[in-house]
Structure formats: C-alpha cells, structure tokens
PDB file of N, CA and C in Angstrom:
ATOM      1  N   UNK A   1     145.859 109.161 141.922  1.00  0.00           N
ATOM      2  CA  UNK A   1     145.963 109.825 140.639  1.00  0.00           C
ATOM      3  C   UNK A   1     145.760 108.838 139.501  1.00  0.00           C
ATOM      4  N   UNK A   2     146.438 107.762 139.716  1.00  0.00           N
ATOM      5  CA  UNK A   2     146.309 106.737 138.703  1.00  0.00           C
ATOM      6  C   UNK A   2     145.225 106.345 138.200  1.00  0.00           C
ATOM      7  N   UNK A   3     144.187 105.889 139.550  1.00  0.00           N
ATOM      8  CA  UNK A   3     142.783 105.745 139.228  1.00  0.00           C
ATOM      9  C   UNK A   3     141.843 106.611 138.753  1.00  0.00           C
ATOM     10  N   UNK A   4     142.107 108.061 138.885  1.00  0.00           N
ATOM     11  CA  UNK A   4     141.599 109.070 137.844  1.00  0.00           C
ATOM     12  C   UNK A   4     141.522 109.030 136.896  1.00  0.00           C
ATOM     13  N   UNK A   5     142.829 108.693 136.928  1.00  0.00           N
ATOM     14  CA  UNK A   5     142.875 108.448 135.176  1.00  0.00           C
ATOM     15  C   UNK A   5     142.497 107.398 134.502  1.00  0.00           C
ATOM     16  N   UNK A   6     142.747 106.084 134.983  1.00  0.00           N
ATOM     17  CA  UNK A   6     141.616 105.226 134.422  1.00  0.00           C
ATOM     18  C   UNK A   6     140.383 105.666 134.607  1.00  0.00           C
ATOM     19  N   UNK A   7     139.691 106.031 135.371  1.00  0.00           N
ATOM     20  CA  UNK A   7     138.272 106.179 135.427  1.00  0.00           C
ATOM     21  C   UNK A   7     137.492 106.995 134.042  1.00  0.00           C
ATOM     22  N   UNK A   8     138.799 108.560 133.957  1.00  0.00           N
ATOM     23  CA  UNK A   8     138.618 109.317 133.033  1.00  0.00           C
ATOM     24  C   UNK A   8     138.750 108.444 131.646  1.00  0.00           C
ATOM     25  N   UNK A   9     139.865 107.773 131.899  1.00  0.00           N
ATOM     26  CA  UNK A   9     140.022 106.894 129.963  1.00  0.00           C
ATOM     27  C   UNK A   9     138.886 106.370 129.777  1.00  0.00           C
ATOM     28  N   UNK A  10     138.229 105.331 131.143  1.00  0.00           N
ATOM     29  CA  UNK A  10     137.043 104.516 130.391  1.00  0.00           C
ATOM     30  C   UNK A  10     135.835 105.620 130.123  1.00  0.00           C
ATOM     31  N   UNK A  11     135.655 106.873 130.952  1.00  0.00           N
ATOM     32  CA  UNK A  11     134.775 107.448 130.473  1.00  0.00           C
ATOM     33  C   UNK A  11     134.590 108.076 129.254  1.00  0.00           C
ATOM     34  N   UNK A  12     135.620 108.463 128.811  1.00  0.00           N
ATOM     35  CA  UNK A  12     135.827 109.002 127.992  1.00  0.00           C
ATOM     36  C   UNK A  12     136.033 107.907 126.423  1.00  0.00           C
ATOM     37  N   UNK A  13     136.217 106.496 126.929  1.00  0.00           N
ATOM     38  CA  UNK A  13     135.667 105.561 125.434  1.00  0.00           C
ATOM     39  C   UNK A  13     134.362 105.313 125.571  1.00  0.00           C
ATOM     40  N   UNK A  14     133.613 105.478 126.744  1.00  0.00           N
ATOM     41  CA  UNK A  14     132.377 105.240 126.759  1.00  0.00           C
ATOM     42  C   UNK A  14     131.868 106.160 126.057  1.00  0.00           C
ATOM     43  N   UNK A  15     132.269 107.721 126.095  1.00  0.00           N
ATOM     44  CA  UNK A  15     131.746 108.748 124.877  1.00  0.00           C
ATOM     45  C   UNK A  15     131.869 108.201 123.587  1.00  0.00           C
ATOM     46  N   UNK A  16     132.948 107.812 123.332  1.00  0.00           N
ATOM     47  CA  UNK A  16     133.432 107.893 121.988  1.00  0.00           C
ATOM     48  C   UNK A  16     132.558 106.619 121.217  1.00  0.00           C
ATOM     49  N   UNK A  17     132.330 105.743 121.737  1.00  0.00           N
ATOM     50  CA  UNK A  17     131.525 104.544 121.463  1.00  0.00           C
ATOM     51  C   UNK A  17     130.117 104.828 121.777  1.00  0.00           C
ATOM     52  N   UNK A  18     129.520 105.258 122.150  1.00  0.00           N
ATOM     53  CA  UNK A  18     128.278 105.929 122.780  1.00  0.00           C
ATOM     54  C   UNK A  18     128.560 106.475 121.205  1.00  0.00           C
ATOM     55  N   UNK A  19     129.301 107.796 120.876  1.00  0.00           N
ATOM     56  CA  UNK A  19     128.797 108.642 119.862  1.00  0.00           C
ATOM     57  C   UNK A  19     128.998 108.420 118.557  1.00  0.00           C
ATOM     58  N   UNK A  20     129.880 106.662 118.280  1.00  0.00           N
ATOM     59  CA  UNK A  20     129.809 106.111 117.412  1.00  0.00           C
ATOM     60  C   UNK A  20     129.014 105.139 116.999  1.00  0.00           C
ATOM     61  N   UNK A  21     128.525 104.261 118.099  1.00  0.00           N
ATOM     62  CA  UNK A  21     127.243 103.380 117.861  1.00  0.00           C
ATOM     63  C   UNK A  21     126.048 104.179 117.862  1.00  0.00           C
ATOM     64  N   UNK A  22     125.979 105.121 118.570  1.00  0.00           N
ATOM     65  CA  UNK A  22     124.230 105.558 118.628  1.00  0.00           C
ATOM     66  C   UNK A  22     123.731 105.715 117.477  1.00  0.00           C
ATOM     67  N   UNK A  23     124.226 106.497 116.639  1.00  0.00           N
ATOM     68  CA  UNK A  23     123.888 106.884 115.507  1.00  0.00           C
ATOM     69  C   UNK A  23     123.195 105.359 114.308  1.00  0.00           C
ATOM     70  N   UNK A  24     124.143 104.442 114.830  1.00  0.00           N
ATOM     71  CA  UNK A  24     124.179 103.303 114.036  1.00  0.00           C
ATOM     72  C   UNK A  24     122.439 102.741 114.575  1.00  0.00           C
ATOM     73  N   UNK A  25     122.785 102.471 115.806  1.00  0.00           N
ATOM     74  CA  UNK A  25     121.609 102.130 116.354  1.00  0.00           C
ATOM     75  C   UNK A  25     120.601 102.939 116.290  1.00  0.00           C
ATOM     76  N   UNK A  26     120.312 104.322 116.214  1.00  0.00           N
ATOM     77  CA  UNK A  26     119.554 105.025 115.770  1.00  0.00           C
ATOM     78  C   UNK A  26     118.832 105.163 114.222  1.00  0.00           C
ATOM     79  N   UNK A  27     119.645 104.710 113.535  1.00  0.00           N
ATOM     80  CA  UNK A  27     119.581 103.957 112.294  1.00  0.00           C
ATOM     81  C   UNK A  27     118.504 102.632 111.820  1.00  0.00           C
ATOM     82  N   UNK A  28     119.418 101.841 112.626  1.00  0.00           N
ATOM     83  CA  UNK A  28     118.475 100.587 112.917  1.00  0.00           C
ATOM     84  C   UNK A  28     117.271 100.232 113.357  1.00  0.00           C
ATOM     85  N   UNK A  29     116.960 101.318 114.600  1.00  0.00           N
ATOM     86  CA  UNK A  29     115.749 101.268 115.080  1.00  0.00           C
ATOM     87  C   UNK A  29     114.740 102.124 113.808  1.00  0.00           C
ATOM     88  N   UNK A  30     115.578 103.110 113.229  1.00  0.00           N
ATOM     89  CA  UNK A  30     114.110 103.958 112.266  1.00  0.00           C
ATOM     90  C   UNK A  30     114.052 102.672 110.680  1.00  0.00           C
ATOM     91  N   UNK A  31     114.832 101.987 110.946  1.00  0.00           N
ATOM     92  CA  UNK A  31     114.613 101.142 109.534  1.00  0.00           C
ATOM     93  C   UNK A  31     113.263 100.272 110.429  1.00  0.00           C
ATOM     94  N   UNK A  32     113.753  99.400 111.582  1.00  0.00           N
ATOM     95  CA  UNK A  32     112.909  98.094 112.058  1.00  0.00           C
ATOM     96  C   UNK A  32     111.781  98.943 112.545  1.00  0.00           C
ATOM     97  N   UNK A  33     111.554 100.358 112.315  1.00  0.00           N
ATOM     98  CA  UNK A  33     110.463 100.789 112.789  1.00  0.00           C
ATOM     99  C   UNK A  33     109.366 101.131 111.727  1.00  0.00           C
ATOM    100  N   UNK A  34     110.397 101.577 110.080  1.00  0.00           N
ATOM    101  CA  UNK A  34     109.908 100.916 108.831  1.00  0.00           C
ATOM    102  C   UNK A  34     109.226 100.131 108.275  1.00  0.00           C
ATOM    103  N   UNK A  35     110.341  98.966 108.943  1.00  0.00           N
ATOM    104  CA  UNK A  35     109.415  97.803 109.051  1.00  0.00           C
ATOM    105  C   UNK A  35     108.327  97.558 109.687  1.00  0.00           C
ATOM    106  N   UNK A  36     107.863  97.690 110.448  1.00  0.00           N
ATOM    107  CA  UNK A  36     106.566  97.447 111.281  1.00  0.00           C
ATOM    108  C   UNK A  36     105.503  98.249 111.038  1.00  0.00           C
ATOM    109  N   UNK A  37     105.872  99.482 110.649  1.00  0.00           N
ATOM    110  CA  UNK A  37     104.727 100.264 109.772  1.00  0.00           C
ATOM    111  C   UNK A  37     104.679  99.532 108.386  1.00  0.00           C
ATOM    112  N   UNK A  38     105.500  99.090 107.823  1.00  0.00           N
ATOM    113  CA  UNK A  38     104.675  98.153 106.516  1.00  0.00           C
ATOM    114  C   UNK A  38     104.378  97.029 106.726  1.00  0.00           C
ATOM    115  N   UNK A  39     104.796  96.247 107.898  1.00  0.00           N
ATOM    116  CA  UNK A  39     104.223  95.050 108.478  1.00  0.00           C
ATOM    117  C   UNK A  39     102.641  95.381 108.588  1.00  0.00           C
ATOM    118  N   UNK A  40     102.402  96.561 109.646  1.00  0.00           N
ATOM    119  CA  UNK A  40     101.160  96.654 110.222  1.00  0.00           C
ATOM    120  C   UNK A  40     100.109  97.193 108.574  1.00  0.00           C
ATOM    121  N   UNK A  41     100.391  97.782 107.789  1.00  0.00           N
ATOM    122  CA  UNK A  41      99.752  98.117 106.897  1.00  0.00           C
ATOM    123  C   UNK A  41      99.480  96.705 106.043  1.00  0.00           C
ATOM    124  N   UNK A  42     100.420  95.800 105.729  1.00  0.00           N
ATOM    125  CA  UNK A  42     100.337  94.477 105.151  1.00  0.00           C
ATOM    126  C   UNK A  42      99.451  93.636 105.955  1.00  0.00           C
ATOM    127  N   UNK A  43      99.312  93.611 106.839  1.00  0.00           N
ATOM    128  CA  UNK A  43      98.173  92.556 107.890  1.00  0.00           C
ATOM    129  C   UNK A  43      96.980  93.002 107.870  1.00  0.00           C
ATOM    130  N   UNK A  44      96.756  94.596 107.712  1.00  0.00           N
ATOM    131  CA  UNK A  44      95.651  95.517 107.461  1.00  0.00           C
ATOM    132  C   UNK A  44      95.100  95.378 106.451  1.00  0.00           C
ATOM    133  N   UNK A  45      95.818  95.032 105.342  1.00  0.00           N
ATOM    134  CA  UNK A  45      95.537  94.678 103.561  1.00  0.00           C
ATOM    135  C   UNK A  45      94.899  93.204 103.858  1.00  0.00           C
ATOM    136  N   UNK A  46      95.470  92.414 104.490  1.00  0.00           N
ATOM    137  CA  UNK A  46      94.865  90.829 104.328  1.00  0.00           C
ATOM    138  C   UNK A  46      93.966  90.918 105.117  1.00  0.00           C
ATOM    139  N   UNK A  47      93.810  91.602 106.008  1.00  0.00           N
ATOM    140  CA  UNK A  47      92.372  91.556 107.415  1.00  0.00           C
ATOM    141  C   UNK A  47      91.179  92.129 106.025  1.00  0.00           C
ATOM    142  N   UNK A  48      91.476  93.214 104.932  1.00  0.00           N
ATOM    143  CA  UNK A  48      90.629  93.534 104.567  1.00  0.00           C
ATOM    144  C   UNK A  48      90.387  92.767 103.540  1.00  0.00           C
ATOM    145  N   UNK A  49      91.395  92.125 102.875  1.00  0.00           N
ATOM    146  CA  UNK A  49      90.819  91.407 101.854  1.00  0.00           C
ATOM    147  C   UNK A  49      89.977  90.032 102.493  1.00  0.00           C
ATOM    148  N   UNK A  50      90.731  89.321 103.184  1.00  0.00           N
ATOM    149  CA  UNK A  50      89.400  88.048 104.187  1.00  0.00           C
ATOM    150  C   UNK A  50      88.418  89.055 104.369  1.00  0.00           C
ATOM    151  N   UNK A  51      87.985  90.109 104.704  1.00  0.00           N
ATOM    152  CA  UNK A  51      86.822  90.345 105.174  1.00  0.00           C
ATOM    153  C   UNK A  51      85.813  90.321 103.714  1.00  0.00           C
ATOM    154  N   UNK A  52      86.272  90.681 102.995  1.00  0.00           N
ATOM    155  CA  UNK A  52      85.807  90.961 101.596  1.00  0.00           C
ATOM    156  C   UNK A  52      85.537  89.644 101.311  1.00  0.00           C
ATOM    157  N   UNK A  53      86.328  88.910 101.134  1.00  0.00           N
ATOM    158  CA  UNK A  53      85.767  87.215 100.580  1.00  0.00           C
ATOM    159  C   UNK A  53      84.958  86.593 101.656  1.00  0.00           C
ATOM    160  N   UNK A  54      84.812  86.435 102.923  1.00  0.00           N
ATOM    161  CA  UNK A  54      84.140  85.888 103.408  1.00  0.00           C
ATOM    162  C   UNK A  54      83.025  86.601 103.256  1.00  0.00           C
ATOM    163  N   UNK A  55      82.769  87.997 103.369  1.00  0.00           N
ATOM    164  CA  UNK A  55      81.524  88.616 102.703  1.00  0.00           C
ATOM    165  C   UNK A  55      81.365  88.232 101.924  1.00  0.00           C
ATOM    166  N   UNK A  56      81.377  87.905 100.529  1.00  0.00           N
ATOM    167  CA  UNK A  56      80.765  87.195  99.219  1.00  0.00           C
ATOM    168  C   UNK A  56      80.619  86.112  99.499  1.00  0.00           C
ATOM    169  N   UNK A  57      81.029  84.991 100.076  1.00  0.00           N
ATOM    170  CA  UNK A  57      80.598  83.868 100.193  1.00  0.00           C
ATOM    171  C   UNK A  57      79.466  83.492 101.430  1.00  0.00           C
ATOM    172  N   UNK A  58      79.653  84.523 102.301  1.00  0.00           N
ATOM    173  CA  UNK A  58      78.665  84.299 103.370  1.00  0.00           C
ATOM    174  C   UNK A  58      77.536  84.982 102.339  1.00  0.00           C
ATOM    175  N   UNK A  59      76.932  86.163 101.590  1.00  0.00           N
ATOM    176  CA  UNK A  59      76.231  86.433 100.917  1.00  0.00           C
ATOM    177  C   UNK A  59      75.660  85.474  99.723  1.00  0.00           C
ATOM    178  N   UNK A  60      76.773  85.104  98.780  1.00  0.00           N
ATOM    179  CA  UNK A  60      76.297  83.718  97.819  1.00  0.00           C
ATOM    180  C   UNK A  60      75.840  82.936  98.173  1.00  0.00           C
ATOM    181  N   UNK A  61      76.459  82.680  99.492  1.00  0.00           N
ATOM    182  CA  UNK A  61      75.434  81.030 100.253  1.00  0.00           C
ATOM    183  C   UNK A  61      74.133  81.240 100.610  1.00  0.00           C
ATOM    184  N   UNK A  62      74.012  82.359 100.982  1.00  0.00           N
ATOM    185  CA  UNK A  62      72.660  82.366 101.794  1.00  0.00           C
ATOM    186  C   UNK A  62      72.252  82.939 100.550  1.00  0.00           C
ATOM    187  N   UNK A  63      72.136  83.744  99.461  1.00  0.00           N
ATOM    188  CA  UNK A  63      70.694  84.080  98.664  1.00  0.00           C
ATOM    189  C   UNK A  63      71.185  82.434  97.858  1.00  0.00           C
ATOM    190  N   UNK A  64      71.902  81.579  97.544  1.00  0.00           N
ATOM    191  CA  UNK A  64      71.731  80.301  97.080  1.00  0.00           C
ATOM    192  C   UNK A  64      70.712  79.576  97.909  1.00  0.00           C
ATOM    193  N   UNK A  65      70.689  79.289  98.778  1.00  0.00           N
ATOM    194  CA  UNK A  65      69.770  78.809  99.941  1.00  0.00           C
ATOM    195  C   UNK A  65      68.264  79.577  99.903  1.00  0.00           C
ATOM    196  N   UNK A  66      68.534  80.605 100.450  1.00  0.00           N
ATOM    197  CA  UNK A  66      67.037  81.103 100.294  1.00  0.00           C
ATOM    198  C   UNK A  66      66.093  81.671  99.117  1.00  0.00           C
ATOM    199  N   UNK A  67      66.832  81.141  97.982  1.00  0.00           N
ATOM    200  CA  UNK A  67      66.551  80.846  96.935  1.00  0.00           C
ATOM    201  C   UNK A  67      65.707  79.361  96.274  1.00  0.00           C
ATOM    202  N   UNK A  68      66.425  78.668  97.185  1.00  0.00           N
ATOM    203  CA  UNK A  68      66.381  77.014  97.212  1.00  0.00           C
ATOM    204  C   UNK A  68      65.498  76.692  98.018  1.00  0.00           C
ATOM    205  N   UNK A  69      64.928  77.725  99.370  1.00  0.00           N
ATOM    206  CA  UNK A  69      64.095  77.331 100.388  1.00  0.00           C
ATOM    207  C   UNK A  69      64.382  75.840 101.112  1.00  0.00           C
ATOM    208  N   UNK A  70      65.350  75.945 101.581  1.00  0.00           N
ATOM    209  CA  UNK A  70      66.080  75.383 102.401  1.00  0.00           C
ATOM    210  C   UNK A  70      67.190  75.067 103.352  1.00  0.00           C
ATOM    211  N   UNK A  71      67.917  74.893 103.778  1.00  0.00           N
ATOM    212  CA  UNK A  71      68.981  75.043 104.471  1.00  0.00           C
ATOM    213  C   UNK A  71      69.581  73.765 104.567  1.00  0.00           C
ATOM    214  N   UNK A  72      70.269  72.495 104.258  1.00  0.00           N
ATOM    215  CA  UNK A  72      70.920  71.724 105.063  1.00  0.00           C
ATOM    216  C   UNK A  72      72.113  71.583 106.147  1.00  0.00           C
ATOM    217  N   UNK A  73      71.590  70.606 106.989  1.00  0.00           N
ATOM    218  CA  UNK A  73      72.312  71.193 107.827  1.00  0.00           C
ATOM    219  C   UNK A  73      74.037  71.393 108.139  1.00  0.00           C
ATOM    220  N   UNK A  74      74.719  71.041 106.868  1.00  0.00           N
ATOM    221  CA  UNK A  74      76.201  71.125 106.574  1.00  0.00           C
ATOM    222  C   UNK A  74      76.366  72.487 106.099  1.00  0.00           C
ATOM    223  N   UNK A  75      75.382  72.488 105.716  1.00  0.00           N
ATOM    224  CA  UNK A  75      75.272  74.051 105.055  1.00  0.00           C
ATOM    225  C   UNK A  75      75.650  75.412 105.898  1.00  0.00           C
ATOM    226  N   UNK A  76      74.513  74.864 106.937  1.00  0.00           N
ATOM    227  CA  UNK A  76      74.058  75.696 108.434  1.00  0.00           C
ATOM    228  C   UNK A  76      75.676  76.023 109.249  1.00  0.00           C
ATOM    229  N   UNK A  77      76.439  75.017 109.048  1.00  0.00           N
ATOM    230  CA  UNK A  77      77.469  74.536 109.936  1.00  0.00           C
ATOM    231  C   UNK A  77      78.503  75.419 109.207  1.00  0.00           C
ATOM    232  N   UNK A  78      78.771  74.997 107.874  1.00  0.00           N
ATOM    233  CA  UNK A  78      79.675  76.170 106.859  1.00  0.00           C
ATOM    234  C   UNK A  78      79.429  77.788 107.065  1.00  0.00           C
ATOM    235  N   UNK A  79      78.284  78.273 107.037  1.00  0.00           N
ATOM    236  CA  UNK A  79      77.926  79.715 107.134  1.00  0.00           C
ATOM    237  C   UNK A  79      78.170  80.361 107.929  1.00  0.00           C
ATOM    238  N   UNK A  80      77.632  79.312 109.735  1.00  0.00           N
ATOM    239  CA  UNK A  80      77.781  79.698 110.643  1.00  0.00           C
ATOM    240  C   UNK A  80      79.845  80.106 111.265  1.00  0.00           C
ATOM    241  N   UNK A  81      80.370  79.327 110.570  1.00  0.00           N
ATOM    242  CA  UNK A  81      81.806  79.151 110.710  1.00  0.00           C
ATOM    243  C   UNK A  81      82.506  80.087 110.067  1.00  0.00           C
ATOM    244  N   UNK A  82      81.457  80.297 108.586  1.00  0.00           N
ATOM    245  CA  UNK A  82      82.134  81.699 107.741  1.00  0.00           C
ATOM    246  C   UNK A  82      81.817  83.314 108.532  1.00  0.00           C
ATOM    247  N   UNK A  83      80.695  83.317 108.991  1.00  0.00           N
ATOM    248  CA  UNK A  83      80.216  84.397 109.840  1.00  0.00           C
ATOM    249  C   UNK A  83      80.738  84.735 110.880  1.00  0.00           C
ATOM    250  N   UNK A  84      81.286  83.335 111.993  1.00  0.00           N
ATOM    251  CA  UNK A  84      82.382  83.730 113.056  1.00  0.00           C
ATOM    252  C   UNK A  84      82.992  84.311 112.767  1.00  0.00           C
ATOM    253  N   UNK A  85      84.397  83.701 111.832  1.00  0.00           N
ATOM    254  CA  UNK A  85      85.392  84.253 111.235  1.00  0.00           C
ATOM    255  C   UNK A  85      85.081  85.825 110.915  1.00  0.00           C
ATOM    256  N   UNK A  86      83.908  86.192 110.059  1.00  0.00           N
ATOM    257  CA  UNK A  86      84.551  87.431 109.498  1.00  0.00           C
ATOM    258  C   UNK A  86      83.932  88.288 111.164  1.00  0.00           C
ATOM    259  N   UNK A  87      83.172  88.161 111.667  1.00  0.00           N
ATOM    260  CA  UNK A  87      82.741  88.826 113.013  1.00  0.00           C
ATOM    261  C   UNK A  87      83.950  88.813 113.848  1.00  0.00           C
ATOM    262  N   UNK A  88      84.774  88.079 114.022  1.00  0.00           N
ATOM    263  CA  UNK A  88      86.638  87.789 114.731  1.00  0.00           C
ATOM    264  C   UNK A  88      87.096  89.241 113.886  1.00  0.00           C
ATOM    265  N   UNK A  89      87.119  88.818 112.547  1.00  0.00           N
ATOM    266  CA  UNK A  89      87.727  90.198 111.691  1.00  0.00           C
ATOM    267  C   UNK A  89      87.345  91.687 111.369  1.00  0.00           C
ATOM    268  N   UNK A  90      86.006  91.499 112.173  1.00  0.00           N
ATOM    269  CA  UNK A  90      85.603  93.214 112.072  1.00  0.00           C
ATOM    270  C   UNK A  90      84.359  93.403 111.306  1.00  0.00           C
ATOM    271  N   UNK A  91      84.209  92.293 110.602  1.00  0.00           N
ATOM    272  CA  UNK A  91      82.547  92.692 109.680  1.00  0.00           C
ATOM    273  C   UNK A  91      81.569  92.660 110.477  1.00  0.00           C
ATOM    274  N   UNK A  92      80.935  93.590 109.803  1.00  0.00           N
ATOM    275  CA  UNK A  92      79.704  93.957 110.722  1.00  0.00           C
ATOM    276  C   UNK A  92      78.653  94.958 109.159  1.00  0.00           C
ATOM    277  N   UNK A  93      78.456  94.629 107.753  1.00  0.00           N
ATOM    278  CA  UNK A  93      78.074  95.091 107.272  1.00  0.00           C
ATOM    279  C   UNK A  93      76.676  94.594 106.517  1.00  0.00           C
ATOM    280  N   UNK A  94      76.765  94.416 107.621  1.00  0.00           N
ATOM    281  CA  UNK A  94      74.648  93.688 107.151  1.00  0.00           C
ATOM    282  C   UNK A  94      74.598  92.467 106.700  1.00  0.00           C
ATOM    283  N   UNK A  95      75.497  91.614 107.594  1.00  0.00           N
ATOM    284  CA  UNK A  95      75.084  90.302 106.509  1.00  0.00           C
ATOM    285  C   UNK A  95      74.644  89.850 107.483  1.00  0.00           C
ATOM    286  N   UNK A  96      74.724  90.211 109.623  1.00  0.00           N
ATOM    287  CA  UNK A  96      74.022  89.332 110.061  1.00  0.00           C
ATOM    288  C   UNK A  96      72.548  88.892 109.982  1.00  0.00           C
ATOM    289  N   UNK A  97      71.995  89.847 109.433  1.00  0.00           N
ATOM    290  CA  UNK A  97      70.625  90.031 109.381  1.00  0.00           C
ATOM    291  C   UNK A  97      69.988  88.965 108.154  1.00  0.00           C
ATOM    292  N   UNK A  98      71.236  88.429 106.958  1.00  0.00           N
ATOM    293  CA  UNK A  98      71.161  88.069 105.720  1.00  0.00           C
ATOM    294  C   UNK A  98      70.758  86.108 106.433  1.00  0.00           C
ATOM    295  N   UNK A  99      72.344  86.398 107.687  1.00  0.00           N
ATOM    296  CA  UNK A  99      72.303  84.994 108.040  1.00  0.00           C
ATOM    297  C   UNK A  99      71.347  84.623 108.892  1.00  0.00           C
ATOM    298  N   UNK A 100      70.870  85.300 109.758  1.00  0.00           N
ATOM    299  CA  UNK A 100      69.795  85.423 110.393  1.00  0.00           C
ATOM    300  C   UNK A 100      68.348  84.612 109.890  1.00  0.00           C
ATOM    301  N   UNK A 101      68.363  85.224 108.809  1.00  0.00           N
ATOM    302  CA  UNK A 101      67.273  84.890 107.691  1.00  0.00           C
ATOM    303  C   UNK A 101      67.379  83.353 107.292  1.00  0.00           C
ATOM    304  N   UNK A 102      68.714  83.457 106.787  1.00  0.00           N
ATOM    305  CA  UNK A 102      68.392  82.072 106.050  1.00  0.00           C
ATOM    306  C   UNK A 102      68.856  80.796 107.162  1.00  0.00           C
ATOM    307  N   UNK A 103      68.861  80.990 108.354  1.00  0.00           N
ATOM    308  CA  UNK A 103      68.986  80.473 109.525  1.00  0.00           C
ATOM    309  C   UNK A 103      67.469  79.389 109.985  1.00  0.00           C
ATOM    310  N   UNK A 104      66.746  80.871 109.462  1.00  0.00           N
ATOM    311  CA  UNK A 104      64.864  80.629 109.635  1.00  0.00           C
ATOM    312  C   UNK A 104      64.436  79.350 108.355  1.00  0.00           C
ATOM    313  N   UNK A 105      65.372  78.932 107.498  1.00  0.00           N
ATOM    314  CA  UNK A 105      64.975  77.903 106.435  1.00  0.00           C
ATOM    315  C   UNK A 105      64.719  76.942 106.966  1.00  0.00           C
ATOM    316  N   UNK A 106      64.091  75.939 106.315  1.00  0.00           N
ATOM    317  CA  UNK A 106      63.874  74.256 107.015  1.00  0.00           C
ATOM    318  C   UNK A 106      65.545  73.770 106.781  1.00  0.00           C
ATOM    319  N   UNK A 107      65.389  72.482 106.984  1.00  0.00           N
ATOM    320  CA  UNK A 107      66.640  71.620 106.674  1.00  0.00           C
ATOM    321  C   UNK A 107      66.414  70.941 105.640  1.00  0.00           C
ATOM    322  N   UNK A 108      65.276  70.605 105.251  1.00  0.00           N
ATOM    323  CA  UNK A 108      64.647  70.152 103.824  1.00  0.00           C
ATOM    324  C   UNK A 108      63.972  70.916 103.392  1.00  0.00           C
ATOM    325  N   UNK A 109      63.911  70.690 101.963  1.00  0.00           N
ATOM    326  CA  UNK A 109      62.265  71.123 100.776  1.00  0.00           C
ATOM    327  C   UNK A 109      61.169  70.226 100.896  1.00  0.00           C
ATOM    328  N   UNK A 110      60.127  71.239 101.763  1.00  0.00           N
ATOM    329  CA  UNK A 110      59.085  70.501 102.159  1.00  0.00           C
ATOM    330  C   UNK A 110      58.522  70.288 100.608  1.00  0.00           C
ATOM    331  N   UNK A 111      57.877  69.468 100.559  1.00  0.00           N
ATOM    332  CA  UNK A 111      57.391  68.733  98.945  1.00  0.00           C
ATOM    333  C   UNK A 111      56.227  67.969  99.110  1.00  0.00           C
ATOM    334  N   UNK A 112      55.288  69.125  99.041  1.00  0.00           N
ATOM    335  CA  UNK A 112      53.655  68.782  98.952  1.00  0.00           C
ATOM    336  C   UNK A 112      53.422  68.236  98.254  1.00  0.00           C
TER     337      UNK A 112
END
C-alpha cells in the first residue's frame, strides 16, 4: 500500500510540474523560434546585399578593362575571386558572360 502511494505522489508531481513548466517551455521554444526566423531573414538580407556589391564591382572592373583593352594579370586574379564568391552566393545574373569577355583581353596594350 505504501508503495502506491509513493508511486501515485511522484506521479502526480510529475503532472503538476509537467503542467507548470510546459507552458514555460512552450514559451521559450516560440520566442527561440522567433529568433531564428529573424536570424534566417537577417543572413538572407546580407547574402543579398554581397550579392549586389560584388555585382557592381565584378561589372565596374570588367567594362574598366574592356574599355582599357586589356587585362592585367592581378586584375584577372581579383575578378576571378570576385566571381567565385558571388557564384558560392547565388548570382547568376549575366555577368558570367561579362567575365567571360573580358577574360578574352591581352595582359598588355598591344602598342603599334
């Protein structure tokens, strides 16, 4: 009989704590779940803004260059490194075709 009744007491704080923490913890999880939806939207904002600047600068470099009719080859090395990067990040809006191009430059200004 005795052990009934312990068994029943602990079950019965296991309710009572069960139906006093859950709630708490139920709590907690919809805040840290808050969080991670504005986490994931904030990483989404910076993925798009890098994509945006390395687009302008992978674009400025190369019509600077094929403007210049040339390429050096530090140059070659910078572009190619800016183009990884934004290709890692998702761009894909016509600039390979830009780098492509000015890929085809000499390394000098030939000078007839």
């Amino acid at each position: 009989m005795e052990i009934n009744l312990v068994i029943a007491i602990i079950g019965l704080i296991g309710i009572i704590v069960t139906a006093v923490i859950g709630p708490v913890l139920l709590k907690k999880m919809e805040i840290q779940s808050k969080k991670t939806e504005e986490e994931i939207k904030t990483i989404e904002s910076i993925k798009i803004s890098q994509l945006v600047l390395l687009w302008s600068k992978i674009v400025s470099d190369c019509e600077k260059y094929i403007e210049k009719g040339y390429l050096p080859f530090y140059a070659r090395v910078y572009i190619k490194d800016l183009y990884e990067n934004y290709e890692i990040l998702g761009g894909n809006h016509g600039v390979k075709s830009l780098v492509e191009q000015t890929f085809k430059l000499p390394p000098k200004l030939n000078k007839e």
